[in-house]
N, C-alpha and C. Protein backbone atom coordinates (compact mmCIF):
# COMPACT_ATOMS: atom_id res chain seq x y z
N UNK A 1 109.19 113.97 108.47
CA UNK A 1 107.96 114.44 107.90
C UNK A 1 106.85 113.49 108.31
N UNK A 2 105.70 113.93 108.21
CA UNK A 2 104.55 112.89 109.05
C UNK A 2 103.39 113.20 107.48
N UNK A 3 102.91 112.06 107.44
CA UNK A 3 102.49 111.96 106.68
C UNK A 3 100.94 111.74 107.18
N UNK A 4 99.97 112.49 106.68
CA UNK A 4 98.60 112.75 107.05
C UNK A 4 97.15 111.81 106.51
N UNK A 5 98.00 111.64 105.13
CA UNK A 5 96.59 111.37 104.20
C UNK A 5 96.88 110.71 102.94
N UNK A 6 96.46 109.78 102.85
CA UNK A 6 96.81 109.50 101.66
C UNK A 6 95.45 108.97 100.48
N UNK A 7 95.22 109.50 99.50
CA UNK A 7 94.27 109.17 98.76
C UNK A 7 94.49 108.36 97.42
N UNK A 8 93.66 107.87 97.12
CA UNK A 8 93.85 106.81 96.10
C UNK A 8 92.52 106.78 95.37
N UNK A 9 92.28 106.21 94.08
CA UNK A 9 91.18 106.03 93.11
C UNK A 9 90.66 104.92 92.94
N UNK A 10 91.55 104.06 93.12
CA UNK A 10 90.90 102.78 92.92
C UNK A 10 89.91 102.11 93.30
N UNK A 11 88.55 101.49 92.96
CA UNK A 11 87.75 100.82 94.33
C UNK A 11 88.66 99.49 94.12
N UNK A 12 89.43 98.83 94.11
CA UNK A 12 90.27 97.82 94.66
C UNK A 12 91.18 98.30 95.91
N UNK A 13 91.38 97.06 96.84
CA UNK A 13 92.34 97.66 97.60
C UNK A 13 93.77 98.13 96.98
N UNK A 14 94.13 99.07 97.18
CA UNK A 14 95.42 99.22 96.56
C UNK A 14 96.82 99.11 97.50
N UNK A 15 97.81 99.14 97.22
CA UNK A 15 98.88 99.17 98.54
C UNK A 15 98.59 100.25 99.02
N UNK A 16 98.90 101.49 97.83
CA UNK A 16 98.59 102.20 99.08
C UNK A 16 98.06 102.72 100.30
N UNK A 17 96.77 101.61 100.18
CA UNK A 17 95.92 101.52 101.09
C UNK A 17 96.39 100.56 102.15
N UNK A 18 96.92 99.52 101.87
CA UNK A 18 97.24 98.77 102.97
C UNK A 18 98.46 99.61 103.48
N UNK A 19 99.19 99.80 102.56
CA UNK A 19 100.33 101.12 103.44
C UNK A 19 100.22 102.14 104.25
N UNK A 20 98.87 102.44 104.19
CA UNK A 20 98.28 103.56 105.25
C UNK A 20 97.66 102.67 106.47
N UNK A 21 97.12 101.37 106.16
CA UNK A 21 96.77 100.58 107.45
C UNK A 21 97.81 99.98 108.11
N UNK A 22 99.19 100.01 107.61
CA UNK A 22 100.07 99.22 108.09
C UNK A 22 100.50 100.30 108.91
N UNK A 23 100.48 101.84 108.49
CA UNK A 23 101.55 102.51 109.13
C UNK A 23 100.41 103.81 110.17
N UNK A 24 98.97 103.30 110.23
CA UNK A 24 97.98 103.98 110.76
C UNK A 24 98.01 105.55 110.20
N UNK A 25 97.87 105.44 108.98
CA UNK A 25 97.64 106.81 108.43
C UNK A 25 96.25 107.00 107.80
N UNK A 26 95.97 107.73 107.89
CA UNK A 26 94.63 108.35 107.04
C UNK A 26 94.54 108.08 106.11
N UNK A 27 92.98 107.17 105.41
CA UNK A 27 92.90 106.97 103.75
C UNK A 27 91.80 107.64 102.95
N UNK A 28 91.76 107.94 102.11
CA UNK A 28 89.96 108.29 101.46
C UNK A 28 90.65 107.87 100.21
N UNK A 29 89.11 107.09 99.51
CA UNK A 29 89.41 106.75 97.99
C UNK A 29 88.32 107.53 97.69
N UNK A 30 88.10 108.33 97.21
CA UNK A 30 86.97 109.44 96.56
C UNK A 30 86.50 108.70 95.19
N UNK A 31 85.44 108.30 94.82
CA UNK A 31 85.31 108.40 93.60
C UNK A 31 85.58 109.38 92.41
N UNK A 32 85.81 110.43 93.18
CA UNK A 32 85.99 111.75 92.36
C UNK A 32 86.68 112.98 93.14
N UNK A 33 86.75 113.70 92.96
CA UNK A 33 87.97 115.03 93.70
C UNK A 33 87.12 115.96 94.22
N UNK A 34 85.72 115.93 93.29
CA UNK A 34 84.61 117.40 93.59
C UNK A 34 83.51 116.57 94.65
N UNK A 35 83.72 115.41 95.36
CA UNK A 35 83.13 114.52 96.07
C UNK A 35 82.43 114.91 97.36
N UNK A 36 81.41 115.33 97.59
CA UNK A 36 81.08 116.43 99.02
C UNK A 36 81.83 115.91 100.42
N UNK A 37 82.48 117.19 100.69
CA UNK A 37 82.88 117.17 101.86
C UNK A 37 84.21 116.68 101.84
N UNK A 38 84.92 116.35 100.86
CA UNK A 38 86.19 115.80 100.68
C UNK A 38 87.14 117.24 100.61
N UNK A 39 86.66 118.51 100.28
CA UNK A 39 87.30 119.38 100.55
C UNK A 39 87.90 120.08 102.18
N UNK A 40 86.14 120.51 102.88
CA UNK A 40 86.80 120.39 103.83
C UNK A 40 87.40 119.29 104.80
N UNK A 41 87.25 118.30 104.05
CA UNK A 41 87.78 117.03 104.80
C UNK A 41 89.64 117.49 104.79
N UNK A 42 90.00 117.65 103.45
CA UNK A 42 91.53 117.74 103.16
C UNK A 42 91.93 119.29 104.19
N UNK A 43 91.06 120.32 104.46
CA UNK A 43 91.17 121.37 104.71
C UNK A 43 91.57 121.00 106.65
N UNK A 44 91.01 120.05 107.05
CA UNK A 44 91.12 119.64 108.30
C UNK A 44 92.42 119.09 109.00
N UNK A 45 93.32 118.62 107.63
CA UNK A 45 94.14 117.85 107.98
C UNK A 45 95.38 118.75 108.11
N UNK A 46 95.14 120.37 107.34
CA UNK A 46 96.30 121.01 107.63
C UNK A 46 97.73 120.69 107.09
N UNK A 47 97.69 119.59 105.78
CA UNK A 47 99.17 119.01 105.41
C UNK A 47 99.61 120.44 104.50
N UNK A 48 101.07 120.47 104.32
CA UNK A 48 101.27 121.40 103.72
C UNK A 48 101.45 121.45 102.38
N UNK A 49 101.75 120.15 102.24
CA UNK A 49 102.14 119.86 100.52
C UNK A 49 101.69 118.53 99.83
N UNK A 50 101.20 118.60 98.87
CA UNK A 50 100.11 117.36 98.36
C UNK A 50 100.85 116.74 97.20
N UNK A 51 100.97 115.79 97.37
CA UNK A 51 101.74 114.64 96.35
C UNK A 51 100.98 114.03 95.66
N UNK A 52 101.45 114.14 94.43
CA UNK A 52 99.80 113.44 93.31
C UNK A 52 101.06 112.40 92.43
N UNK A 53 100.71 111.22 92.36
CA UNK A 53 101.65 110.15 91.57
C UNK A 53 100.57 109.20 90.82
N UNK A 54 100.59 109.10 89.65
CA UNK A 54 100.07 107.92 88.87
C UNK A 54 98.76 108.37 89.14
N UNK A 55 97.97 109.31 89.16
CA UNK A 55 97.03 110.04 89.31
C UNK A 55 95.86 110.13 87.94
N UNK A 56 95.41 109.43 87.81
CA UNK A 56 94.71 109.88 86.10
C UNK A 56 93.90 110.84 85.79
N UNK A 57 93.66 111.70 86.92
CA UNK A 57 92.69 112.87 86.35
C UNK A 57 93.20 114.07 87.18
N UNK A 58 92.73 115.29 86.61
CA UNK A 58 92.88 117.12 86.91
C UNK A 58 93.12 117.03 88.52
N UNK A 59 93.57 117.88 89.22
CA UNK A 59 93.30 117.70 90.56
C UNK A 59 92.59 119.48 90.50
N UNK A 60 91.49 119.56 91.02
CA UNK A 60 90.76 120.83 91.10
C UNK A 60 91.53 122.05 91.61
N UNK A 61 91.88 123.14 91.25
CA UNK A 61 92.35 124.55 91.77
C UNK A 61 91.96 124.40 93.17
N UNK A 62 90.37 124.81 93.66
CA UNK A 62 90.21 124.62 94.92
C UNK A 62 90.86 123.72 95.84
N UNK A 63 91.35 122.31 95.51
CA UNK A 63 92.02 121.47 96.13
C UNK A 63 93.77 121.56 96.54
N UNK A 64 94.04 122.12 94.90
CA UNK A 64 95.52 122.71 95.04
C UNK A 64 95.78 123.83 96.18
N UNK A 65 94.92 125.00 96.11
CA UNK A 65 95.20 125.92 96.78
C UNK A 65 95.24 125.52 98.39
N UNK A 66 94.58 124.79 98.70
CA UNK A 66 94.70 123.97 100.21
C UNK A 66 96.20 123.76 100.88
N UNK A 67 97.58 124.01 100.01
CA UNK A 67 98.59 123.24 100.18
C UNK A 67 99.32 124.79 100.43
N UNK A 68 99.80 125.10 101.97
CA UNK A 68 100.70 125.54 101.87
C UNK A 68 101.98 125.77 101.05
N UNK A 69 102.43 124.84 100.84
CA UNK A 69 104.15 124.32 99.97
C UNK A 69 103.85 124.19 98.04
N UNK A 70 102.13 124.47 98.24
CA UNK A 70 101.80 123.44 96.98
C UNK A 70 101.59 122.29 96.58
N UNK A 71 101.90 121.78 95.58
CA UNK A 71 101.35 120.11 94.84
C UNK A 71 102.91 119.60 94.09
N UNK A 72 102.91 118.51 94.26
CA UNK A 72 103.64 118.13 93.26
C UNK A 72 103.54 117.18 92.05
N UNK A 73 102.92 116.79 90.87
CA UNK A 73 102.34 115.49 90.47
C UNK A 73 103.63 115.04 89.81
N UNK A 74 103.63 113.83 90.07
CA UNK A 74 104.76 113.21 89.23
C UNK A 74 104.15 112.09 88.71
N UNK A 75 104.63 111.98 87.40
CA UNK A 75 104.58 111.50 85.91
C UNK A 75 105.43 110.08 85.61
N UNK A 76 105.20 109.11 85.19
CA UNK A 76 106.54 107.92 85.17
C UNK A 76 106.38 108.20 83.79
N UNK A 77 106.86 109.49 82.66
CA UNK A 77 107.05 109.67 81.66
C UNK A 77 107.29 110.70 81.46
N UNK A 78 108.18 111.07 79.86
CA UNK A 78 107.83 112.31 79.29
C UNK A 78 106.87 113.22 78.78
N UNK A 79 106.66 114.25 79.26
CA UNK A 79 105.32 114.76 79.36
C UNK A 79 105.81 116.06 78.01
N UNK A 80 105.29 116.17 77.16
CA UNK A 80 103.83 115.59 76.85
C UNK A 80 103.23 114.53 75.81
N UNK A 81 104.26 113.75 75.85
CA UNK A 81 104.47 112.89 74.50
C UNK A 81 103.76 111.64 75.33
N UNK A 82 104.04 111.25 76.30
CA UNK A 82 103.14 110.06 76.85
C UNK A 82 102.58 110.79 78.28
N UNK A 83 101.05 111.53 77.65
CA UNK A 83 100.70 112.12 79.17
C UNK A 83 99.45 110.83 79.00
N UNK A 84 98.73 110.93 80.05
CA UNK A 84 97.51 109.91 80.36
C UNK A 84 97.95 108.59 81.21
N UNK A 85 97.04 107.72 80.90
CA UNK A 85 96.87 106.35 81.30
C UNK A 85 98.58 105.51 80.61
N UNK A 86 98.83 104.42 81.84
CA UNK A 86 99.68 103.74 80.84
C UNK A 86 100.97 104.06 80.27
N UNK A 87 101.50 105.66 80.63
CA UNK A 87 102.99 105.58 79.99
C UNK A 87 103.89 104.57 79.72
N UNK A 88 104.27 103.68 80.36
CA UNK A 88 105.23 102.88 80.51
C UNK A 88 105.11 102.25 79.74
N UNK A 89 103.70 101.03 79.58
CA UNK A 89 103.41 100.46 79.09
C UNK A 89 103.79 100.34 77.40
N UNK A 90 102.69 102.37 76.91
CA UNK A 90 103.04 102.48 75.67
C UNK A 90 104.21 103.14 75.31
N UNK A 91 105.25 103.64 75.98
CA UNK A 91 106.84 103.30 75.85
C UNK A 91 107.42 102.47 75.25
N UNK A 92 107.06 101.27 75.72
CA UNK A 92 107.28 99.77 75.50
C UNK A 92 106.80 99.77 73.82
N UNK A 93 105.50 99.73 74.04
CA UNK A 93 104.65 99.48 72.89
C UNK A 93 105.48 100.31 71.49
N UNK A 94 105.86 101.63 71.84
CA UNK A 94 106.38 102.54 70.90
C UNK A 94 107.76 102.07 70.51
N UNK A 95 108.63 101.24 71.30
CA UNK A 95 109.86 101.35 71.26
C UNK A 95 110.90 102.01 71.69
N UNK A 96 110.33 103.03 72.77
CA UNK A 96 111.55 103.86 73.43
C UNK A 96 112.27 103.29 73.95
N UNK A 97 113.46 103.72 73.94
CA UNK A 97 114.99 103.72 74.16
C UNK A 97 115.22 104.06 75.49
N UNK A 98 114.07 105.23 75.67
CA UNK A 98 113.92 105.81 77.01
C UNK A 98 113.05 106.51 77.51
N UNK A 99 113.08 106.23 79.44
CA UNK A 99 112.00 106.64 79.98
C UNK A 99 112.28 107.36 80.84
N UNK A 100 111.45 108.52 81.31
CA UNK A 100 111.59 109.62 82.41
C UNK A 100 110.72 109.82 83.23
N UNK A 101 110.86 110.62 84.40
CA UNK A 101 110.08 110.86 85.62
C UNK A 101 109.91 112.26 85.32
N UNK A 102 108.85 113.02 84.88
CA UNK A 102 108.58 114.59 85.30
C UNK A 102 107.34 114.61 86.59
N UNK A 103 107.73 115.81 86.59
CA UNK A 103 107.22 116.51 87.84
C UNK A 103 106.34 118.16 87.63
């Protein structure tokens, strides 16, 4: 699989950013998703399926529909008991016993 694009939120560098300079892949950190020109920017790249991880906000319909295969977002929690910022963290904080990956 070849990997096209990878986007991120952070204005810090993030790995995943150096992971895209290490492996010469495509980066954009958008401040936002509805960001001009970031649509047909994603529309250019032709990927078929969009991977959203640790993601903290909506990803727009218009953006989803771009994906041949679809989207997938994955969660480092049970959803919907720890959705947002921080699952893990307040896991911890709560006392769970246990933690999950949804999708």
């Amino acid at each position: 699989m070849k990997i096209s694009l990878l986007v991120e939120e952070k204005i810090t560098k993030p790995p995943v950013k150096i992971f895209a300079e290490e492996n010469n892949i495509d980066f954009r950190q958008p401040t936002n998703l509805k960001e001009e020109g970031l649509l047909n920017f994603l529309k250019s790249k032709q990927a078929d399926l969009l991977l959203v991880f640790a993601y903290g906000h909506l990803v727009p319909e218009e953006i989803l529909n771009i994906f041949k295969m679809g989207a997938l977002n994955i969660h480092t929690s049970l959803l919907p008991k720890l959705r947002g910022a921080a699952p893990i963290q307040r896991a911890i904080i709560n006392g769970d016993k246990k933690l999950a990956l949804a999708s």
